[in-house]
Protein backbone atom coordinates (compact mmCIF):
# COMPACT_ATOMS: atom_id res chain seq x y z
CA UNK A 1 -14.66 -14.32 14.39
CA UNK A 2 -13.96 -13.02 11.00
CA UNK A 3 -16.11 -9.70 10.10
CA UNK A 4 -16.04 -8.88 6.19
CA UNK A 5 -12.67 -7.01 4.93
CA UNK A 6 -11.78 -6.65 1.26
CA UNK A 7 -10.47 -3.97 -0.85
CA UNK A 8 -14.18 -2.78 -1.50
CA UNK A 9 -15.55 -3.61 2.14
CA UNK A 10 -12.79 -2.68 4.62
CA UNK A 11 -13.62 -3.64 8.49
CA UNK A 12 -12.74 -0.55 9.60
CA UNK A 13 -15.94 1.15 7.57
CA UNK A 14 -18.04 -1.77 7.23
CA UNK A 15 -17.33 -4.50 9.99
CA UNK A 16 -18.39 -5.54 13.06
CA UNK A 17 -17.47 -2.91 15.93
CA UNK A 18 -18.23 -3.80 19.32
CA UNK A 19 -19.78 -7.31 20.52
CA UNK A 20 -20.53 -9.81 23.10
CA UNK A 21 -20.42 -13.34 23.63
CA UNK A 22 -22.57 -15.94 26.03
CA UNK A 23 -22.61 -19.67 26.28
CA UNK A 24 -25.63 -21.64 27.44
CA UNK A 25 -25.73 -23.50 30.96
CA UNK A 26 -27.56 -26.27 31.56
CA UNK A 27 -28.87 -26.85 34.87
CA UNK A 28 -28.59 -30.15 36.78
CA UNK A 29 -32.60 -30.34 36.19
CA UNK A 30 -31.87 -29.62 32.27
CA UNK A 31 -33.00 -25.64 32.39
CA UNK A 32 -30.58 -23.61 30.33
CA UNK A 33 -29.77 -20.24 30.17
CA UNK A 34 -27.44 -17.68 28.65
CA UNK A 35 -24.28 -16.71 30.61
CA UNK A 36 -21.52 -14.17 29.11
CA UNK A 37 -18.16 -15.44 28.74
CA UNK A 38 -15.42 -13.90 30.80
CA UNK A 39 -12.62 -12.81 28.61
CA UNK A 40 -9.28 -12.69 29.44
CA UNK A 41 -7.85 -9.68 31.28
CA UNK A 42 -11.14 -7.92 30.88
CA UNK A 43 -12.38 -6.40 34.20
CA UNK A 44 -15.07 -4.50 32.85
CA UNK A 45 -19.01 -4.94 33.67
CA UNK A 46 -19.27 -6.70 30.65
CA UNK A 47 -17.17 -9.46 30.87
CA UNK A 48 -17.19 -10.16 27.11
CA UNK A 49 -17.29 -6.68 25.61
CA UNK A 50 -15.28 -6.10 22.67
CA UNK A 51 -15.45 -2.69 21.71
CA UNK A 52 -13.85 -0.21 18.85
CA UNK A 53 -13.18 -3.49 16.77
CA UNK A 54 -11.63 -2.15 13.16
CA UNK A 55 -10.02 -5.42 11.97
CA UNK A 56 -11.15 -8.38 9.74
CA UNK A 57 -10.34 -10.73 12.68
CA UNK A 58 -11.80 -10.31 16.28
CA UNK A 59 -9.85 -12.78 18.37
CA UNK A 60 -9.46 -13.26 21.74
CA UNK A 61 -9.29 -15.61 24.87
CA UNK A 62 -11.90 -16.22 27.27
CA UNK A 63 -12.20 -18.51 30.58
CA UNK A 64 -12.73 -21.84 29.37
CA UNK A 65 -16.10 -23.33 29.93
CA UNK A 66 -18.68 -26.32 28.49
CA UNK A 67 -21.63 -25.69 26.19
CA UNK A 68 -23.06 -26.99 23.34
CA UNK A 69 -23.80 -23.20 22.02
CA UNK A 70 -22.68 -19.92 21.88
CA UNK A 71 -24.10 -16.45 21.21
CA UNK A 72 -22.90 -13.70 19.36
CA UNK A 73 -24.87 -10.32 20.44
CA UNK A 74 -23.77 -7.69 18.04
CA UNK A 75 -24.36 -4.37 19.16
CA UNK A 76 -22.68 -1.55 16.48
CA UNK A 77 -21.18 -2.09 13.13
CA UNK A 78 -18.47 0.66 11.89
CA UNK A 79 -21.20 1.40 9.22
CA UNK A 80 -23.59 2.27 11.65
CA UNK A 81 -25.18 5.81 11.83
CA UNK A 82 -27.92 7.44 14.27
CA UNK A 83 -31.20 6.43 12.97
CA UNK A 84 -33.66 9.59 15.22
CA UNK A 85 -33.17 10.58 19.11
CA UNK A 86 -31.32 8.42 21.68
CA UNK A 87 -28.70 5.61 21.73
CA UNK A 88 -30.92 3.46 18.81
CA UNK A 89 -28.36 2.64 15.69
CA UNK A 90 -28.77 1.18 12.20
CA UNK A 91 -26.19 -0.51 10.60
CA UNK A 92 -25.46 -4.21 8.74
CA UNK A 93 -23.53 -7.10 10.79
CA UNK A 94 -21.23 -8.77 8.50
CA UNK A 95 -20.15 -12.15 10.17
CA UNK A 96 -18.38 -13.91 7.80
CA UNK A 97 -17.32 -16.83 10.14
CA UNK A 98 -17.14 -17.61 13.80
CA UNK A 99 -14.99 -20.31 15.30
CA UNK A 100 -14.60 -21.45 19.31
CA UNK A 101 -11.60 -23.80 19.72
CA UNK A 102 -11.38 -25.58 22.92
CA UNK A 103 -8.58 -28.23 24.47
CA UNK A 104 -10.69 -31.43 24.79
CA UNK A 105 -8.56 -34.65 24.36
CA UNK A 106 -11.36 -36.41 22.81
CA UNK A 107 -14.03 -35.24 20.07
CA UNK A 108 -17.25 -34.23 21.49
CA UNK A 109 -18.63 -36.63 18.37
CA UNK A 110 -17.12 -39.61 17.96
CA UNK A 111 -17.98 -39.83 14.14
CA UNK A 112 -15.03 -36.67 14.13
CA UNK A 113 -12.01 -38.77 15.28
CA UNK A 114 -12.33 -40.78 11.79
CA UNK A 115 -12.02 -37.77 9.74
């Protein structure tokens, strides 16, 4: 994932902090749901948490899986500030791009192995 990071926006004041990342299931009856992705070497709760993110690029490795989508939860920017009493924050997610790269043989669409 690429958060914003330029000369007048650096990541580490105005990019994307901390985040998490699900896939969706579908069920053998065609229900789907959310599930978080289990990242590499992370043992935490949170199996996706990345947290204390102050780069342009947030890359890393998690257990493979199949989906047809994925879901980026956002949950503080480094521009965030306390907005009144509690945990609640305000700040602006700057996503500039998000890629998943996976080791299938064959394209997913055939129309791809043309290009």
């Amino acid at each position: 994932m690429h958060t914003i990071d330029s000369p007048a926006f650096p990541a580490a004041q105005y990019g994307v902090r901390e985040l998490r990342l699900f896939y969706r299931k579908i069920s053998a009856i065609g229900l789907s749901n959310w599930v978080e992705v289990q990242v590499i070497g992370n043992t935490k709760k949170t199996k996706s948490l990345i947290a204390g993110n102050n780069k342009g690029a947030i890359m890393f490795r998690f257990q493979p899986v199949k989906t047809d989508s994925i879901r980026v939860l956002v949950l503080d920017t480094n521009d965030a500030k306390e907005a009144g009493k509690g945990t609640l924050r305000e700040g602006t997610v700057r996503l500039i791009e998000i890629a998943v790269y996976g080791f299938e043989k064959k394209p997913v669409v055939p129309e791809l192995s043309k290009m």
